[in-house]
C-alpha atoms as a PDB file:
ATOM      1  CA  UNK A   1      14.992  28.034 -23.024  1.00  0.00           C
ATOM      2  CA  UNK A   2      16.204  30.516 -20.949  1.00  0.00           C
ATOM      3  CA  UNK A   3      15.766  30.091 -17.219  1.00  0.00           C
ATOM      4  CA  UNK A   4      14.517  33.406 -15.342  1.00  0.00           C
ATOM      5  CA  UNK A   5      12.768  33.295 -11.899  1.00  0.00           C
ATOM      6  CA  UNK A   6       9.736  32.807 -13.419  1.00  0.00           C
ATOM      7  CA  UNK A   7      10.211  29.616 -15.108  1.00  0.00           C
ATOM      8  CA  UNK A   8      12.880  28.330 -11.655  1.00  0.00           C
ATOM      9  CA  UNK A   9       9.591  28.799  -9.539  1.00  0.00           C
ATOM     10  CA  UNK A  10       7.253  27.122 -12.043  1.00  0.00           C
ATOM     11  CA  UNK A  11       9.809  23.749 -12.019  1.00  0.00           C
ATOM     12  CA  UNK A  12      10.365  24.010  -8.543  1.00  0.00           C
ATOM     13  CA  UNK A  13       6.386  24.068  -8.179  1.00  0.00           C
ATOM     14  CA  UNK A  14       6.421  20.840 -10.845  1.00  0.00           C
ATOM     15  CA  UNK A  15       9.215  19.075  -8.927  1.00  0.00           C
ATOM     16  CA  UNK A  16       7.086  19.503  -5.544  1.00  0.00           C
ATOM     17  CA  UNK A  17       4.325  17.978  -6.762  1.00  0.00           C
ATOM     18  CA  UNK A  18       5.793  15.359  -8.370  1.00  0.00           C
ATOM     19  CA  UNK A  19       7.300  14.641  -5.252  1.00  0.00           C
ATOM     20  CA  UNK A  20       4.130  15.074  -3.115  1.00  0.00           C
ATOM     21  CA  UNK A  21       2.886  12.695  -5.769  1.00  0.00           C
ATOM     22  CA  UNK A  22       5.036  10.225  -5.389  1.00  0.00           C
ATOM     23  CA  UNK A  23       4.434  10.621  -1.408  1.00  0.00           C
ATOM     24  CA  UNK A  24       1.482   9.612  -1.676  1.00  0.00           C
ATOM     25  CA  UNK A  25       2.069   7.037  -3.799  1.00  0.00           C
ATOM     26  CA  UNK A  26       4.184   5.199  -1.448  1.00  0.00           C
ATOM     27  CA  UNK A  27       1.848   5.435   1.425  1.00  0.00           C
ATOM     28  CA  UNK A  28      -0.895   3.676  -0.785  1.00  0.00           C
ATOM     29  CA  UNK A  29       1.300   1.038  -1.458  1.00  0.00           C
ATOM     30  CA  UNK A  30       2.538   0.829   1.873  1.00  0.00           C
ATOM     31  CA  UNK A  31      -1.071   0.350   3.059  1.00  0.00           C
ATOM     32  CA  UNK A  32      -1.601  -2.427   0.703  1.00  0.00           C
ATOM     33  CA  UNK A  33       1.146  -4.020   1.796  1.00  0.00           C
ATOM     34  CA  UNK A  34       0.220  -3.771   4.975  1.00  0.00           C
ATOM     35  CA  UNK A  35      -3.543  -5.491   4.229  1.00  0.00           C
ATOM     36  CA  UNK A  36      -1.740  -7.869   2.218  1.00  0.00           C
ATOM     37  CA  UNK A  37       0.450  -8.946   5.186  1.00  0.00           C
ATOM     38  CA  UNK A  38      -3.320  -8.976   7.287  1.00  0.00           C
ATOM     39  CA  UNK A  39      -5.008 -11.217   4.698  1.00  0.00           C
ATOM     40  CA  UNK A  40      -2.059 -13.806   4.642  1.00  0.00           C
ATOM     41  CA  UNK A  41      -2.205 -13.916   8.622  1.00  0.00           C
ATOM     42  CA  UNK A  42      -5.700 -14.568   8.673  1.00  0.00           C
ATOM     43  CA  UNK A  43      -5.638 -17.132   6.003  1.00  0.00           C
ATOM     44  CA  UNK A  44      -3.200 -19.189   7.793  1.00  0.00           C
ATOM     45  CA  UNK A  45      -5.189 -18.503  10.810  1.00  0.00           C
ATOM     46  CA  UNK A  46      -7.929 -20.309   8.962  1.00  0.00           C
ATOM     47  CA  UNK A  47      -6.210 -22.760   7.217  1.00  0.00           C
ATOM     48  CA  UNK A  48      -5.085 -24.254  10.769  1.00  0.00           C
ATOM     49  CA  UNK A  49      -7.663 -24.073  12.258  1.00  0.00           C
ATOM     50  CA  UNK A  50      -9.500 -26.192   9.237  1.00  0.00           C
ATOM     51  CA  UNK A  51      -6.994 -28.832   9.725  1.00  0.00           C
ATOM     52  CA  UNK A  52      -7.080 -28.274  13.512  1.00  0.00           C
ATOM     53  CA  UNK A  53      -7.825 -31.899  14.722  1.00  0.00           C
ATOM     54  CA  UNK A  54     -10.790 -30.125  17.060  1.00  0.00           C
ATOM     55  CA  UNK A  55     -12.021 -28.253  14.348  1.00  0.00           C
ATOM     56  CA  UNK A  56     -15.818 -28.392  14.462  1.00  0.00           C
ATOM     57  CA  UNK A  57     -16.832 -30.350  11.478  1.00  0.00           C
ATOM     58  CA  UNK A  58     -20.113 -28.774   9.209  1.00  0.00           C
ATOM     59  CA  UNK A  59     -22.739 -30.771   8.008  1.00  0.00           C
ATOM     60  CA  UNK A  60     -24.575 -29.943   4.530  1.00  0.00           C
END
């Protein structure tokens, strides 16, 4: 293949994106990671408070 400015600026436009791409990737998984992190706190939030000794008590 023979590189002349043509093709350079197409890869370089390829390379960018993929970049960009992978950009965005991260942030999504950053994100979930994040809401992940949420949803364990509140879990544990819950789960003392059900074993809380002045945890109201339901009736079915």
């Amino acid at each position: 293949m023979e590189w002349n400015s043509s093709s350079i600026l197409f890869h370089r436009i390829v390379i960018m994106l993929k970049i960009e791409t992978i950009e965005e990737l991260e942030s999504k998984v950053v994100k979930a990671l994040e809401l992940i992190q949420d949803l364990r706190t509140e879990n544990a939030r819950l789960e003392r408070r059900k074993t809380s000794p002045f945890a109201r008590k339901t009736t079915k």
